[in-house]
C-alpha atoms as a PDB file:
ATOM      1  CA  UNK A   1       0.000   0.000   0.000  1.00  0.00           C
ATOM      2  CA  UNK A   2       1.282   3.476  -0.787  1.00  0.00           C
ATOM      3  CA  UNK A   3       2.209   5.678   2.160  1.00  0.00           C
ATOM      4  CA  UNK A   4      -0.843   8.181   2.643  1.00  0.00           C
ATOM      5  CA  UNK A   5      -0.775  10.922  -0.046  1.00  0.00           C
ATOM      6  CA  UNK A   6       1.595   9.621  -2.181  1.00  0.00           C
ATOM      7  CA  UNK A   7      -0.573   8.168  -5.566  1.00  0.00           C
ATOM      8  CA  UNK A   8       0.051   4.665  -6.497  1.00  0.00           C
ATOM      9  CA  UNK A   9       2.118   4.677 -10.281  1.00  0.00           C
ATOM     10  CA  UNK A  10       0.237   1.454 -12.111  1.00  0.00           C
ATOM     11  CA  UNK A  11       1.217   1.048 -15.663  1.00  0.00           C
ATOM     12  CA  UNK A  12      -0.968   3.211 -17.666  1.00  0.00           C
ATOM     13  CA  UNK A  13      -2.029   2.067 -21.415  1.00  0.00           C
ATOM     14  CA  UNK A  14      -3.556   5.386 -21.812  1.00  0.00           C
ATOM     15  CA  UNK A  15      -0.343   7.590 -20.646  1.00  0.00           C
ATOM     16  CA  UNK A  16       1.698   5.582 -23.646  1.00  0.00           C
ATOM     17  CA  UNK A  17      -1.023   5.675 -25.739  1.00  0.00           C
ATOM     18  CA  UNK A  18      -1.048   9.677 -25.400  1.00  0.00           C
ATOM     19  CA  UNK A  19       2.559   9.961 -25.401  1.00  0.00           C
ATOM     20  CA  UNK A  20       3.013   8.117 -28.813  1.00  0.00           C
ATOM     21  CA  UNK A  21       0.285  10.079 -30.062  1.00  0.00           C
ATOM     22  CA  UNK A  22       1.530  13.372 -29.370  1.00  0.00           C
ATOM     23  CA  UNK A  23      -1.223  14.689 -27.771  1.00  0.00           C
ATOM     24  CA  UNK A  24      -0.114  17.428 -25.435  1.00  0.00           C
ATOM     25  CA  UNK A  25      -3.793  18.923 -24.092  1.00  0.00           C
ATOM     26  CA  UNK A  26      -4.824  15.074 -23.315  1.00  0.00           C
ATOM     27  CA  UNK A  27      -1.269  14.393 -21.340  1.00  0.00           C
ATOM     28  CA  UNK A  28      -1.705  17.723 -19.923  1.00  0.00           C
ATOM     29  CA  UNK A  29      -5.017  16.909 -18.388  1.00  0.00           C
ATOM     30  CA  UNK A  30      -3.588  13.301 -17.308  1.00  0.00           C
ATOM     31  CA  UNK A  31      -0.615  14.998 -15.696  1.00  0.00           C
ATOM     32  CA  UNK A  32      -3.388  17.427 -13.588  1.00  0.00           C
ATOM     33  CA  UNK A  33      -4.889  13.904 -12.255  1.00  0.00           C
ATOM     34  CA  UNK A  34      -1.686  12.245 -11.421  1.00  0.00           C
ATOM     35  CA  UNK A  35       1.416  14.680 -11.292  1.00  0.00           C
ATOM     36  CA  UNK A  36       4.271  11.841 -11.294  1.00  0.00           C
ATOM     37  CA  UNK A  37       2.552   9.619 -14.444  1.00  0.00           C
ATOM     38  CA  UNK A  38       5.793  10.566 -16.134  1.00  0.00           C
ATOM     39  CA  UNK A  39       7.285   7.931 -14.128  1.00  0.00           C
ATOM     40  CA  UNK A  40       5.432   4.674 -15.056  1.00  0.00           C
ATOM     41  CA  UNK A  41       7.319   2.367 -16.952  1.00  0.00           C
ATOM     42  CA  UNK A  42       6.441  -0.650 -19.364  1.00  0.00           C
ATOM     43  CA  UNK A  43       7.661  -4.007 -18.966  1.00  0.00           C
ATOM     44  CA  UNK A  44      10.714  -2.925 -21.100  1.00  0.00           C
ATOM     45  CA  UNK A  45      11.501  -0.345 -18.804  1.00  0.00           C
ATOM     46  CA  UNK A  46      10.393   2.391 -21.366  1.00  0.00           C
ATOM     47  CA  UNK A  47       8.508   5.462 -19.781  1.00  0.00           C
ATOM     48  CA  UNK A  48       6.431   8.060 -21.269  1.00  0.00           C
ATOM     49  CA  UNK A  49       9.062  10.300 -22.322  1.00  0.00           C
ATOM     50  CA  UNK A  50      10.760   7.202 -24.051  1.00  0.00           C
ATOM     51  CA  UNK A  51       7.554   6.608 -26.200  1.00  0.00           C
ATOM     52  CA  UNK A  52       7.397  10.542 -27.098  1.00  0.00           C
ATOM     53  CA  UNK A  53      11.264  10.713 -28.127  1.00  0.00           C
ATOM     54  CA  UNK A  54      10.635   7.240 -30.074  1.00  0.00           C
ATOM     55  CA  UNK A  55       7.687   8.744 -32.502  1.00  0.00           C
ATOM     56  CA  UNK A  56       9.644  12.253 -32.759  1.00  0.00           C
ATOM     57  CA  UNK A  57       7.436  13.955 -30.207  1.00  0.00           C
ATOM     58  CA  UNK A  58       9.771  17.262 -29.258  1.00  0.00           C
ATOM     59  CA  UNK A  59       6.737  19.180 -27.283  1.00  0.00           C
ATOM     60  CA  UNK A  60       5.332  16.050 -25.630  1.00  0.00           C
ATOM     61  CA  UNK A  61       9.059  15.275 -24.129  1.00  0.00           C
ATOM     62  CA  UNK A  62       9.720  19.017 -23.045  1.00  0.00           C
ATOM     63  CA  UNK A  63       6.266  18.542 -21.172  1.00  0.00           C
ATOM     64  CA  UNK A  64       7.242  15.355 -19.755  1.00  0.00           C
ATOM     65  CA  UNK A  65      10.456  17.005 -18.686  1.00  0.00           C
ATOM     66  CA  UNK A  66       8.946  20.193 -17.751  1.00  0.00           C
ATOM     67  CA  UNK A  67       6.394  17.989 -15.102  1.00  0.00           C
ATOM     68  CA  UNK A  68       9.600  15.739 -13.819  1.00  0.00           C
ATOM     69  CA  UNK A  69      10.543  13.176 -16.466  1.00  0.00           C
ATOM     70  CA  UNK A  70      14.162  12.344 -16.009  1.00  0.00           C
ATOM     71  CA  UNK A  71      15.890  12.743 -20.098  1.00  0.00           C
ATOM     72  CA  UNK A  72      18.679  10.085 -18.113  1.00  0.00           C
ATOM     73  CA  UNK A  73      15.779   7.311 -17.494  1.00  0.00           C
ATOM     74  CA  UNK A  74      16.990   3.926 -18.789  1.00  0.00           C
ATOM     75  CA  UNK A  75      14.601   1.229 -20.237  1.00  0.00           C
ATOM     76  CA  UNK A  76      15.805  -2.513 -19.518  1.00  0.00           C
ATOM     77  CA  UNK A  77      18.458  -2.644 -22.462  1.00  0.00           C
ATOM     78  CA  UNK A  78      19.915   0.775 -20.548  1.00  0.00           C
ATOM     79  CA  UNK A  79      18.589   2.827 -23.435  1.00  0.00           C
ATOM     80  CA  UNK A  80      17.740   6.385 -22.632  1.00  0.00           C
ATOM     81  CA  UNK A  81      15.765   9.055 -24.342  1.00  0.00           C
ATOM     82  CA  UNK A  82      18.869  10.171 -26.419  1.00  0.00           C
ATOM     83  CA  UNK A  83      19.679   7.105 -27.826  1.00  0.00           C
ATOM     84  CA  UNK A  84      16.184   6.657 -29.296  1.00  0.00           C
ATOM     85  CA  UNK A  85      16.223  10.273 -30.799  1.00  0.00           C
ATOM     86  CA  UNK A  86      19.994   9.301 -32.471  1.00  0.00           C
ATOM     87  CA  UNK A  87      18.832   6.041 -33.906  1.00  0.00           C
ATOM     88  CA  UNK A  88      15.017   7.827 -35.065  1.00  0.00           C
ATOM     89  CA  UNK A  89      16.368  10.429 -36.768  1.00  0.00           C
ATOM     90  CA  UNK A  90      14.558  13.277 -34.664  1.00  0.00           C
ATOM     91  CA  UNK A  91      16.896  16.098 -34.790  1.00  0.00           C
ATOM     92  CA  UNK A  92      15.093  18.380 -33.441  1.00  0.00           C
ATOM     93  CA  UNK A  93      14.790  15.858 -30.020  1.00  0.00           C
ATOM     94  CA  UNK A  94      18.411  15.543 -30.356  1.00  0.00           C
ATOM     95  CA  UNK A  95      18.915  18.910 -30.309  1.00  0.00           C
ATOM     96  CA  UNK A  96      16.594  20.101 -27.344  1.00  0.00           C
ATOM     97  CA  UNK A  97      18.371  16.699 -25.375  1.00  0.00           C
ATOM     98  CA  UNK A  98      22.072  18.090 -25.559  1.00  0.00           C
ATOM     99  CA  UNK A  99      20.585  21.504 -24.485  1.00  0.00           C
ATOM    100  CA  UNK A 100      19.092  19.941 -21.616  1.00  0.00           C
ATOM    101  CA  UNK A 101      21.957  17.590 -20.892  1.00  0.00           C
ATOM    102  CA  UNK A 102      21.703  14.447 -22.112  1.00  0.00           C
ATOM    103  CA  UNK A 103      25.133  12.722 -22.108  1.00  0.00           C
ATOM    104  CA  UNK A 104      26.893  12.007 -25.385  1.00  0.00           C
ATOM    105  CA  UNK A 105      28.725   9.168 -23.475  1.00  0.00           C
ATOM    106  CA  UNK A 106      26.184   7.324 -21.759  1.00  0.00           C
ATOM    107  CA  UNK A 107      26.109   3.583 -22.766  1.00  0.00           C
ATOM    108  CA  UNK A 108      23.472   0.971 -23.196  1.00  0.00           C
ATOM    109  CA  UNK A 109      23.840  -2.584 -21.687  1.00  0.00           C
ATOM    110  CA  UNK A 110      25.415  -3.577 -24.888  1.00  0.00           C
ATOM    111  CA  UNK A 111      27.789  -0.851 -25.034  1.00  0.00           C
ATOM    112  CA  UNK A 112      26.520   1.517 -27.372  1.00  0.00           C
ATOM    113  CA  UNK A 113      26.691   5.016 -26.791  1.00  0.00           C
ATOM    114  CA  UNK A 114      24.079   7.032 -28.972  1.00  0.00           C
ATOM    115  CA  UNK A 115      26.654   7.816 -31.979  1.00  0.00           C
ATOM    116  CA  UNK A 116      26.038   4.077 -31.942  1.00  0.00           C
ATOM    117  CA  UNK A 117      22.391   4.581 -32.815  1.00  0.00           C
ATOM    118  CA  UNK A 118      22.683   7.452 -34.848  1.00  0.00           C
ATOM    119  CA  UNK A 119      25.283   5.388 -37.116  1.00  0.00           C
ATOM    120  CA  UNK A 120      24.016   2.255 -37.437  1.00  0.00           C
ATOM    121  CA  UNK A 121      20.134   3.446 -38.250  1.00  0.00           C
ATOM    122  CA  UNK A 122      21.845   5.985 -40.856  1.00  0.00           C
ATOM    123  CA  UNK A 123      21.844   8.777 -39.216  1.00  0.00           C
ATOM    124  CA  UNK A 124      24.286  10.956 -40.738  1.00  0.00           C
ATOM    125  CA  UNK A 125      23.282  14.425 -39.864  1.00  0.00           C
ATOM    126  CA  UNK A 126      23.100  13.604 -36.576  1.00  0.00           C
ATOM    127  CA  UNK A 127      26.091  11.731 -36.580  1.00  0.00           C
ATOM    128  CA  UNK A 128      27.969  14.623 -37.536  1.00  0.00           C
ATOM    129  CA  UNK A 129      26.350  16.802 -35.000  1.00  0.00           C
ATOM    130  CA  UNK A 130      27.649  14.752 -32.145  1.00  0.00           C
ATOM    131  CA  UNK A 131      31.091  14.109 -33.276  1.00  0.00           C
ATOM    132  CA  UNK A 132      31.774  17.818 -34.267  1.00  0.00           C
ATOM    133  CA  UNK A 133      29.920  20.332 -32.314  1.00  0.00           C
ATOM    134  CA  UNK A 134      29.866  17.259 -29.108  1.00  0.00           C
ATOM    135  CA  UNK A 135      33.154  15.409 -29.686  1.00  0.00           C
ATOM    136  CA  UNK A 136      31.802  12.272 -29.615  1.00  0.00           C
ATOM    137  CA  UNK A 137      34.664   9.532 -30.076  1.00  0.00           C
ATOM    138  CA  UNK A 138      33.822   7.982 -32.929  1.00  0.00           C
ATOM    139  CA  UNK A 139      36.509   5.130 -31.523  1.00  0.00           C
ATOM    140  CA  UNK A 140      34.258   4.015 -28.702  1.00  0.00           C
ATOM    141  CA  UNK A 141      33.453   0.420 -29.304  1.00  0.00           C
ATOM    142  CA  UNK A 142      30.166  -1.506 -28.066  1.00  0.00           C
ATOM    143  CA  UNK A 143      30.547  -4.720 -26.031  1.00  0.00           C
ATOM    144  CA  UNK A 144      30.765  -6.608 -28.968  1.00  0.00           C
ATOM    145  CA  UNK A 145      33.869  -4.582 -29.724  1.00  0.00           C
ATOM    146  CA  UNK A 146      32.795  -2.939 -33.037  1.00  0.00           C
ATOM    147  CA  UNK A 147      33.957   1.071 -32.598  1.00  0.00           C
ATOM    148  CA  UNK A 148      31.394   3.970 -33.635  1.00  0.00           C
ATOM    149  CA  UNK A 149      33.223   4.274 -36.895  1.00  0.00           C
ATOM    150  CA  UNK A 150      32.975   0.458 -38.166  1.00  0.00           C
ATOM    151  CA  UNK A 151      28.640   1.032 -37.744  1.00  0.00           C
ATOM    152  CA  UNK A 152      29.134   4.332 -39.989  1.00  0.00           C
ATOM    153  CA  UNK A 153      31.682   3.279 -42.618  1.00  0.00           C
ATOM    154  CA  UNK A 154      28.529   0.608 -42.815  1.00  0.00           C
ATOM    155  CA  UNK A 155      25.722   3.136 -42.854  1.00  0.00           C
ATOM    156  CA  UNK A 156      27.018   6.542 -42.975  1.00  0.00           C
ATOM    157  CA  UNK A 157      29.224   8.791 -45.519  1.00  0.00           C
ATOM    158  CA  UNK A 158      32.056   9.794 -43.958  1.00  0.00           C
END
């Protein structure tokens, strides 16, 4: 039982469903009822703000921020926000995440960083926005040992 006052956070088809869909008046109104729903998580560890960032949402993830949502959260794989945003192709996210801090280095369970995920989905413009205005090491090399640049000599032109 939750400690009096606090809200119990169960799973919440609907906040996903609204977060996917982009629909900032509806998540606002959600948010109203239950102030930490930014926190609920599926069984892959995704939250809210993941599912936003995945479909390319930019205002639905600065109101999920802007009511609490952490941009570091990690689903079970250790993939955060940023990652998604590199390997989707949402500039615009990926922009608005560096302002806001994500971290350039941070690595998934498997050892990619997100210039992982921006190279090996194709990701060129980001890409090069991370290694040259970020200094991303295009050296680092995932747990499987293959380094940033082996993914974009693959998928990238550079």
């Amino acid at each position: 039982r939750a400690p009096q006052g606090e809200e119990t956070l169960v799973p919440s088809k609907k906040a996903f469903e609204v977060s996917r869909g982009g629909n900032l008046a509806e998540m606002y109104t959600l948010l109203l009822k239950r102030p930490r729903l930014f926190e609920i998580t599926e069984p892959d560890g995704c939250t809210p703000l993941h599912a936003a960032t995945i479909e390319g949402h930019l205002d639905m993830a600065q109101l999920l921020a802007q009511a609490g949502a952490s941009v570091h959260a990690r689903d079970r794989e250790g993939w955060q926000p940023f990652h998604f945003a590199c390997a989707h192709g949402h500039f615009g996210l990926v922009q608005w995440l560096l302002e806001v801090g994500a971290d350039i280095a941070s690595r998934t369970e498997d050892g990619w960083e997100p210039m992982h995920a921006a190279a090996d989905s194709g990701e060129v413009q980001i890409a090069r926005l991370i290694r040259e205005k970020y200094d991303a090491d295009i050296r680092a090399t995932s747990s499987d040992g293959q380094a940033v640049r082996a993914r974009a000599a693959r998928r990238c032109d550079y």
